[in-house]
Protein backbone atom coordinates (compact mmCIF):
# COMPACT_ATOMS: atom_id res chain seq x y z
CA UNK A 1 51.66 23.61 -46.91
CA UNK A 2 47.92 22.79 -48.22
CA UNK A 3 49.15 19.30 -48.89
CA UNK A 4 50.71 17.89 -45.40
CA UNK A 5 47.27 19.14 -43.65
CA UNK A 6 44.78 17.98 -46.33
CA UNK A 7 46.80 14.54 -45.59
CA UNK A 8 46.71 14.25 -42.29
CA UNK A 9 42.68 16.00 -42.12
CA UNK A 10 42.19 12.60 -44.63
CA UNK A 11 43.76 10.06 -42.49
CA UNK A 12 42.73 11.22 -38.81
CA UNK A 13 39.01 11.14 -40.71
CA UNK A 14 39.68 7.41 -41.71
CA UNK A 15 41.27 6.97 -38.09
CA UNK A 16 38.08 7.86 -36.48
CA UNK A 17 35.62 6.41 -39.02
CA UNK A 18 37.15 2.86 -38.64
CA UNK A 19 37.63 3.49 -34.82
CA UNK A 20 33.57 4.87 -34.52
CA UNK A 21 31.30 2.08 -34.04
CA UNK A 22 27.82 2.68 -34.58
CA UNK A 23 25.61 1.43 -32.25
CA UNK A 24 24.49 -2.10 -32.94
CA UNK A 25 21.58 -3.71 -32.26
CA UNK A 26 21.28 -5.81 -29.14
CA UNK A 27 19.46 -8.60 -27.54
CA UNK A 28 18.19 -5.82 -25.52
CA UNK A 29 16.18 -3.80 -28.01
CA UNK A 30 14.89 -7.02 -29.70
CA UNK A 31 13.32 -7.52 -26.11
CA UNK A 32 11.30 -4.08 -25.55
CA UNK A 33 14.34 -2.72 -23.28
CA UNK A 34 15.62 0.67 -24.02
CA UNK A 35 19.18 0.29 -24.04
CA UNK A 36 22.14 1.61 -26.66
CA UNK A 37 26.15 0.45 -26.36
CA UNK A 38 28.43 2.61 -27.94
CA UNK A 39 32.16 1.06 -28.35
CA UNK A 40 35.13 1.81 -29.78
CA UNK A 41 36.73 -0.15 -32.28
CA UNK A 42 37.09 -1.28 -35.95
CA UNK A 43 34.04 0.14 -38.03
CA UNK A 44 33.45 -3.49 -39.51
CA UNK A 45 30.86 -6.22 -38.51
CA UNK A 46 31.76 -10.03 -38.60
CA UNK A 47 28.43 -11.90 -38.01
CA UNK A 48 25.55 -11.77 -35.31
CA UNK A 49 26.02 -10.29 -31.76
CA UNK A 50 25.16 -13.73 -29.91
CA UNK A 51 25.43 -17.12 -30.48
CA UNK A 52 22.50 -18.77 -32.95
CA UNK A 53 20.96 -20.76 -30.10
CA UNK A 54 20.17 -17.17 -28.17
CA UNK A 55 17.70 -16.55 -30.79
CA UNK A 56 14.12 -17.46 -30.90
CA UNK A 57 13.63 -20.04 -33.32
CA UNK A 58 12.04 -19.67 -36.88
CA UNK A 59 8.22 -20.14 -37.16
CA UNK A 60 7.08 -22.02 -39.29
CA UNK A 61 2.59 -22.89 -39.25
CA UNK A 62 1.48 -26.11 -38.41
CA UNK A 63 1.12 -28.71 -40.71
CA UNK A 64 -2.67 -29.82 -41.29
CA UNK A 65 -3.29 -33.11 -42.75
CA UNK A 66 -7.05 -33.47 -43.26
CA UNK A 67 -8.23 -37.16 -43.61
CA UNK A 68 -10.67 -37.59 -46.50
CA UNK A 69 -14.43 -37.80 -46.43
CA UNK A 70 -15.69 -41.01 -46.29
CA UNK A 71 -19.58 -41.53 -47.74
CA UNK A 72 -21.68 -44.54 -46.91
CA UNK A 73 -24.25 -45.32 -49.10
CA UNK A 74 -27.22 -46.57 -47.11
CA UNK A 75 -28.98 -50.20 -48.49
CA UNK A 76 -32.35 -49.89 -49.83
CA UNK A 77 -35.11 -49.80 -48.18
CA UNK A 78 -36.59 -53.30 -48.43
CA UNK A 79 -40.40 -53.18 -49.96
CA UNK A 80 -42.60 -53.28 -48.15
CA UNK A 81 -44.50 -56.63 -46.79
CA UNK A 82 -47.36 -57.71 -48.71
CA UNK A 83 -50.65 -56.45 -46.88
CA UNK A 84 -51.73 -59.85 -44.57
CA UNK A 85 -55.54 -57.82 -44.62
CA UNK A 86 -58.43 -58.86 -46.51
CA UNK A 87 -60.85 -56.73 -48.20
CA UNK A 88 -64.61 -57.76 -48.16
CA UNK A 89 -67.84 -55.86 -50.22
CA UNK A 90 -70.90 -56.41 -48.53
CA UNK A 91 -72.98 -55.55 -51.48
CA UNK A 92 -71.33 -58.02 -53.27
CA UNK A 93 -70.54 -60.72 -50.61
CA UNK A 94 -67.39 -61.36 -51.11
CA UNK A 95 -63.59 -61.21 -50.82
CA UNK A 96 -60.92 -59.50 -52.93
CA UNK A 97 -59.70 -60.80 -55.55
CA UNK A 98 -62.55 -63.03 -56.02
CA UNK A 99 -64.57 -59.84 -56.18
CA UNK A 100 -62.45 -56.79 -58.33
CA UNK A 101 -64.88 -54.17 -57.78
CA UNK A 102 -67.35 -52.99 -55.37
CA UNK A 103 -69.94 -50.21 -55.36
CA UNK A 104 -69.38 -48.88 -51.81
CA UNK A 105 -65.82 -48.78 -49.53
CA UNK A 106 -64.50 -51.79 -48.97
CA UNK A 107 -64.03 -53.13 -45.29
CA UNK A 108 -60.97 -54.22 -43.90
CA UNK A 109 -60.62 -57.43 -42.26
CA UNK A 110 -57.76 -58.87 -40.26
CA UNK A 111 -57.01 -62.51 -41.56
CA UNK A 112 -58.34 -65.72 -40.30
CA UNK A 113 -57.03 -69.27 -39.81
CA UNK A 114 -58.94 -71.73 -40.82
């Protein structure tokens, strides 16, 4: 007599397990809403609850493409012009370079023309 109930106790719990759905998550609760569906039904899941193009689509960073540094080497600074001044000593009467060295400062005199 232990037998025929222990059966039937075994297949009404199978019954009910595969006829129990649990509750499944929803577009709803992805969304902040507090909602919960309960069904009744096979106990199995077959793929996602909506259709691909209901979810939000993968993120992926943007793509930075940094253009390279580009260095421009200045020219050279051109010398500068030869000095169009002439130097005269007074102790010595005379110009530079006829005269190399004088005693006192030399004096600086804008150029003539001839």
């Amino acid at each position: 007599m232990k037998k025929p109930a222990l059966t039937w106790l075994l297949i009404v719990g199978l019954i009910v397990g595969f006829l129990i759905v649990p509750a499944a998550p929803s577009y709803a609760w992805s969304h902040g809403h507090g909602r919960v569906f309960i069904g009744v039904g096979p106990g199995f899941w077959w793929g996602p609850p909506y259709p691909y193009y209901w979810y939000p689509p993968p993120y992926y960073p943007p793509v930075v493409v940094q253009q390279p540094q580009v260095y421009v080497q200045q020219a050279p600074a051109p010398p500068p012009a030869p000095s169009t001044d002439w130097y005269y000593c007074q102790s010595a009467e005379g110009y530079y370079p006829q005269v190399q060295s004088c005693p006192e400062p030399w004096i600086r005199v804008p150029p003539r023309n001839p």
